[in-house]
Protein backbone atom coordinates (compact mmCIF):
# COMPACT_ATOMS: atom_id res chain seq x y z
CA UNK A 1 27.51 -74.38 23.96
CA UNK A 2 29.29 -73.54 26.85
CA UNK A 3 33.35 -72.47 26.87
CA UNK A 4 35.21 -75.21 27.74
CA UNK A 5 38.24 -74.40 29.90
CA UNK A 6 41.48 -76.69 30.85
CA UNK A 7 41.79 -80.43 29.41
CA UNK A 8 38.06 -80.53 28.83
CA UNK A 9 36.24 -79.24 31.94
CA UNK A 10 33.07 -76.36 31.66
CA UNK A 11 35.76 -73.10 31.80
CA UNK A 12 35.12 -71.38 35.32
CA UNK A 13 33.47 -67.52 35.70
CA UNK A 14 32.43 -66.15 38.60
CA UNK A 15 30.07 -62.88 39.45
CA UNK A 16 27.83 -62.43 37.01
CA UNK A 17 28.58 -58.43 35.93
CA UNK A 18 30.99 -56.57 33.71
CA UNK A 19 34.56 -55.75 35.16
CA UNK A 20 35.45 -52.46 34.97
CA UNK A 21 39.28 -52.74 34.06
CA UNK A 22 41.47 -50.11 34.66
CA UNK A 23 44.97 -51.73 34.31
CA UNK A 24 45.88 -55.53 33.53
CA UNK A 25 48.84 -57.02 35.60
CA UNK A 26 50.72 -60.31 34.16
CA UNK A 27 52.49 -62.48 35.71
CA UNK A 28 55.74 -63.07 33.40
CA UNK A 29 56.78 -67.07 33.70
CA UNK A 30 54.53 -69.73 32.99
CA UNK A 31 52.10 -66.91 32.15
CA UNK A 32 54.43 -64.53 29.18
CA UNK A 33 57.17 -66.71 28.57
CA UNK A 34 57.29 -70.29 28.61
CA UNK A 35 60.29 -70.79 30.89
CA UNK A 36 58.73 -72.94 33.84
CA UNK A 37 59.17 -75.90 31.50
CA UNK A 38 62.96 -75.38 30.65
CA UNK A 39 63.54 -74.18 34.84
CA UNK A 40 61.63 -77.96 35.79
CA UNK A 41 63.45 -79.77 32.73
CA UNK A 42 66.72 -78.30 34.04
CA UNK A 43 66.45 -78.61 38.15
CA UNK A 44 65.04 -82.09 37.58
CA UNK A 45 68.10 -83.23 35.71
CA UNK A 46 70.41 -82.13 38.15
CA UNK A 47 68.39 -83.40 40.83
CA UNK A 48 68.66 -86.71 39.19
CA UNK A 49 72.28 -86.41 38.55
CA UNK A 50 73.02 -85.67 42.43
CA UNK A 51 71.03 -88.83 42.82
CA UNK A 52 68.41 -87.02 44.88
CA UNK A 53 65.11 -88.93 45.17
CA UNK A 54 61.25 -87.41 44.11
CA UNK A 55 63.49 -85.11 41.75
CA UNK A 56 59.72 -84.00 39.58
CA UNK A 57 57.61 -83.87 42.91
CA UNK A 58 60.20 -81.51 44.36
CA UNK A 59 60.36 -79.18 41.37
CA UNK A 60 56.81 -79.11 40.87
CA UNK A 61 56.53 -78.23 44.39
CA UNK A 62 58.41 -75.02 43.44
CA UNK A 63 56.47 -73.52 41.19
CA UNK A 64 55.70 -69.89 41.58
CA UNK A 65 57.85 -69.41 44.30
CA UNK A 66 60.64 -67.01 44.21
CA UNK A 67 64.34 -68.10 44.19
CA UNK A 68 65.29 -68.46 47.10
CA UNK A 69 62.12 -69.95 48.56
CA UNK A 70 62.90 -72.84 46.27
CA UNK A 71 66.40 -72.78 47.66
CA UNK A 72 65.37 -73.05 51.12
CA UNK A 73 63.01 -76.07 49.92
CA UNK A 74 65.77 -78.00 48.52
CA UNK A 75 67.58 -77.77 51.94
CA UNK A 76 64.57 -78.45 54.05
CA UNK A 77 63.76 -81.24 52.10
CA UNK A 78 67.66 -82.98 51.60
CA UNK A 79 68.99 -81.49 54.58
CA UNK A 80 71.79 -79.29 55.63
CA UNK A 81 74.44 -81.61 54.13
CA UNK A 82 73.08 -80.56 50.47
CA UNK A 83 76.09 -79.65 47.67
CA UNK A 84 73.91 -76.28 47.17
CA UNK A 85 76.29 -74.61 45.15
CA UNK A 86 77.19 -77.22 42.99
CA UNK A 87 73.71 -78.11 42.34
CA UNK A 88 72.71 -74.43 41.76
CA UNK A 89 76.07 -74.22 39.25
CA UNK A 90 75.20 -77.33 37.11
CA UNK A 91 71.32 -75.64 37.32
CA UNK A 92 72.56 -72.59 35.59
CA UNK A 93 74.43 -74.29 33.09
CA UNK A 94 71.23 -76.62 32.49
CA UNK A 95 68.83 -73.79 31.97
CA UNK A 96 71.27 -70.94 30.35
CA UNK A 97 71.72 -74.03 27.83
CA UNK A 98 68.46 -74.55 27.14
CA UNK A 99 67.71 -70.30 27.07
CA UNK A 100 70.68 -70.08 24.29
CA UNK A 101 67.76 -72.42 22.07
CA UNK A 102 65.66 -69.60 22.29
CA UNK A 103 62.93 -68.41 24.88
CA UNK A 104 59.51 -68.36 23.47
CA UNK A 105 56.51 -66.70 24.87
CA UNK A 106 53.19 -68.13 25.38
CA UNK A 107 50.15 -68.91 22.91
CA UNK A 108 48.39 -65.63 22.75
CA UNK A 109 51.22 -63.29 24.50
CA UNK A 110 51.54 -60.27 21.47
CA UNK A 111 47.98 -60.95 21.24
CA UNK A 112 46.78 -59.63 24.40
CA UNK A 113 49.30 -57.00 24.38
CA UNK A 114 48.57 -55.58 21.21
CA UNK A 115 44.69 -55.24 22.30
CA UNK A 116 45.50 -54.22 25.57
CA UNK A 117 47.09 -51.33 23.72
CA UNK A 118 44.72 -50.61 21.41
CA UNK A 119 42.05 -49.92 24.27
CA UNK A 120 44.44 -48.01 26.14
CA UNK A 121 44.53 -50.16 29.16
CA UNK A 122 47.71 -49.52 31.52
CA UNK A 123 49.95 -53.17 32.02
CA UNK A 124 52.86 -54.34 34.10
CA UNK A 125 54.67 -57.50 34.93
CA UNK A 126 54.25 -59.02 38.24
CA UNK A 127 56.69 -61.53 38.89
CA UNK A 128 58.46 -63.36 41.77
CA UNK A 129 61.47 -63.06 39.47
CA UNK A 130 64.60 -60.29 40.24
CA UNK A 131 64.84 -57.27 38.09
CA UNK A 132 67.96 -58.79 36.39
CA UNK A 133 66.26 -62.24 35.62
CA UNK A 134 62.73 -60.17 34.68
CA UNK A 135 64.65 -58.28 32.69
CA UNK A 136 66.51 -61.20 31.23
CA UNK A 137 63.72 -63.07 30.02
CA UNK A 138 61.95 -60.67 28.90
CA UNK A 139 64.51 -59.29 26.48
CA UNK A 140 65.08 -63.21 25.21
CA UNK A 141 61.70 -63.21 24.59
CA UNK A 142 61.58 -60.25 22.27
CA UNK A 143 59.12 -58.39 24.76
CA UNK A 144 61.03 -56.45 27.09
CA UNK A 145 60.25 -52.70 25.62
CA UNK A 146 56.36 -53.31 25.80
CA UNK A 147 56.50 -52.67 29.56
CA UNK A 148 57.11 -49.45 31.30
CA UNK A 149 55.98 -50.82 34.37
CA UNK A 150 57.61 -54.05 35.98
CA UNK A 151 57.50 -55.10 39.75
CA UNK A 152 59.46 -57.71 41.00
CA UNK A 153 60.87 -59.66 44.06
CA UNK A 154 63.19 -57.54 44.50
CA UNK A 155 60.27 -54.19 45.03
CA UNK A 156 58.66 -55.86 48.21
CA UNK A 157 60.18 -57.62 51.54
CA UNK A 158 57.75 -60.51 50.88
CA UNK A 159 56.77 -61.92 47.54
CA UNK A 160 54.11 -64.44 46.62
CA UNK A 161 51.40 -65.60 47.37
CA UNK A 162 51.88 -62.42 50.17
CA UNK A 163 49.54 -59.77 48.13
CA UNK A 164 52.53 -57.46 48.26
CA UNK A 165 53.48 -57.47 44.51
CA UNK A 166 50.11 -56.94 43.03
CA UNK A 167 49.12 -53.98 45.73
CA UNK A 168 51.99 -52.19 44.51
CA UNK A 169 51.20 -52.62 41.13
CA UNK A 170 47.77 -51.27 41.97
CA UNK A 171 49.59 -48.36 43.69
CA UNK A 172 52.13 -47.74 41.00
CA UNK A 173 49.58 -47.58 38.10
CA UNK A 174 47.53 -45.28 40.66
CA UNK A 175 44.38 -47.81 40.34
CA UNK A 176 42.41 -49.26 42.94
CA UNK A 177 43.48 -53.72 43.01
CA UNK A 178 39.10 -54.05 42.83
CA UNK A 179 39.62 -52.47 38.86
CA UNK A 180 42.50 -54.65 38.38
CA UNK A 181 42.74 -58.23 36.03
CA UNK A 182 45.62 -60.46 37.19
CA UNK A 183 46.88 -62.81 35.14
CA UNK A 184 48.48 -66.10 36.19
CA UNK A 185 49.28 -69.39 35.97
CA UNK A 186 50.42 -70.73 39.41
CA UNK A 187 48.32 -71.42 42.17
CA UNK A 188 51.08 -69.22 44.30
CA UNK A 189 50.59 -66.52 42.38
CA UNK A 190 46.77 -67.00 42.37
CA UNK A 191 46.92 -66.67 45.82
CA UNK A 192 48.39 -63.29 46.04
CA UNK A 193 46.52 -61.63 43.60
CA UNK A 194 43.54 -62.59 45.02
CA UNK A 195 44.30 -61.70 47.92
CA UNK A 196 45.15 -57.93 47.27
CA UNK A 197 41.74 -58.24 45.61
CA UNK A 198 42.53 -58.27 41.88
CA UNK A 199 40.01 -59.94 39.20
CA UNK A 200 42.15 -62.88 39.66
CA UNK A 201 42.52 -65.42 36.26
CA UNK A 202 44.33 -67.97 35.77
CA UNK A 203 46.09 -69.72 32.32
CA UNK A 204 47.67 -72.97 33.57
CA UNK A 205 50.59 -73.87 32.61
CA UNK A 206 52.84 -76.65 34.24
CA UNK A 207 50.41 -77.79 37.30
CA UNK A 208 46.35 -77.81 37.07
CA UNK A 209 44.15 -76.16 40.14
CA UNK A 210 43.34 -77.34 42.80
CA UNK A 211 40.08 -76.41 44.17
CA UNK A 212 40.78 -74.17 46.55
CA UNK A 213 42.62 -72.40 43.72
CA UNK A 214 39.98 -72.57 41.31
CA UNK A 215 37.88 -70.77 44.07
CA UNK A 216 40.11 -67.77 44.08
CA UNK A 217 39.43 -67.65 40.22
CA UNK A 218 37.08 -65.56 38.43
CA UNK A 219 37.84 -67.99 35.57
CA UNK A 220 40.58 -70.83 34.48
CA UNK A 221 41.32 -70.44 31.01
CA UNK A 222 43.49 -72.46 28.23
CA UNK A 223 45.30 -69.61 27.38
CA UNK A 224 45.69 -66.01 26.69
CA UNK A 225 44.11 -65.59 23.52
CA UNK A 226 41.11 -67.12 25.90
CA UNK A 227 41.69 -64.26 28.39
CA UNK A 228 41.91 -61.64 25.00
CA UNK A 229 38.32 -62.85 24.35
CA UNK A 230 37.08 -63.27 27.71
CA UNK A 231 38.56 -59.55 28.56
CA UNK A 232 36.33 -58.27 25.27
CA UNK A 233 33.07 -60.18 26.37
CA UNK A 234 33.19 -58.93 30.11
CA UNK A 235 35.29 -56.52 30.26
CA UNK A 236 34.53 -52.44 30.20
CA UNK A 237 38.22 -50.86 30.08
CA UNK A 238 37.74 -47.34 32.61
CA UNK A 239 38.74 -44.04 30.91
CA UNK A 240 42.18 -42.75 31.73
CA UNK A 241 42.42 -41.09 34.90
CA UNK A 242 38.70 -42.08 35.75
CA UNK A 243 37.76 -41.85 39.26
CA UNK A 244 37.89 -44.97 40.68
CA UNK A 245 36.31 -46.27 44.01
CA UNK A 246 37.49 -49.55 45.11
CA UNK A 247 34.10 -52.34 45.30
């Protein structure tokens, strides 16, 4: 029988030979900790409450993007006369609300990192996040101290879906981006690491694919313990410090 992937349909994988993997990069929300829901739950409310029309289509239109992308959204889309501030205070108060509840990570998260570590495979975070937020939720979350390595908007001049992020991740971890598994769960962020030519997969998580997204997959997955499994049935993790030549 085949694997089925997202709400039903026959699970996506492309190429048909082994990856060599010689580091796994993550993207950290929607894909590690579940806080897309509780950033849409919160903007959308405020939205509302500034009696702002389209409230969900505009925050699902944000997804992925870095801060302020979305901020510049909000303005091109309501104009220049937008209470910004106040919007972005009530926002904060929203979501810090919500994050005082408790920040969960995703189905699968300790998972994955506990077998990425027993193989020895080299990770880091990826996120369009700053280094105080990254560092935020990932201490909320309990998972903070299982990455050495985290890159973040605040490391390039332009963040996703530019490839930017995930070549320096490449670069920092000294691996080529061909030996390199990307995980993530926004089509933005799909976009940039296939473009800097990562093994690009994707676990969705607020928004399905589109298929122009789907075709930047090498697979679309329900979640991580999926991409645990999927890792162990085509994946060949390279020796440290193996030579390397990009594909």
């Amino acid at each position: 029988m085949p694997a089925r992937g997202c709400e039903g349909e026959p699970q996506i994988v492309t190429g048909a030979h082994d990856w060599l993997i010689a580091a796994v990069l993550l993207d950290m929300d929607g894909t590690l900790v579940d806080t897309e829901r509780l950033y849409l739950e919160s903007l959308t409310e405020v939205l509302n409450a500034f009696g702002l029309p389209d409230a969900i289509e505009t925050c699902e239109s944000m997804v992925g993007l870095p801060g302020p992308e979305c901020q510049a959204l909000l303005v091109a889309r309501y104009g220049e006369t937008l209470p910004l501030r106040e919007i972005n205070r009530a926002f904060v108060e929203k979501r810090d609300a919500r994050f005082a509840q408790g920040l969960p990570v995703k189905p699968g998260t300790c998972e994955l990192l506990d077998a990425l570590d027993d193989a020895g495979c080299p990770v880091a975070v990826v996120t369009s996040s700053s280094r105080k937020t990254a560092d935020m939720h990932l201490t909320l979350a309990g998972i903070r101290a299982r990455f050495g390595t985290i890159l973040t908007r605040d490391d390039v001049a332009h963040g996703k879906p530019a490839p930017d992020l995930y070549l320096l991740a490449a670069d920092r971890l000294g691996v080529p981006p061909a030996h390199c598994v990307a995980v993530e769960d926004s089509s933005v962020g799909v976009a940039s690491a296939f473009t800097a030519g990562a093994i690009t997969l994707m676990v969705p998580d607020l928004l399905q694919p589109d298929a122009a997204t789907r075709g930047k997959c090498a697979a679309v997955l329900p979640d991580l313990n999926a991409v645990r499994t999927l890792l162990g049935i085509r994946g060949q993790f390279a020796a440290p410090n193996a030579a390397l030549a990009p594909r």
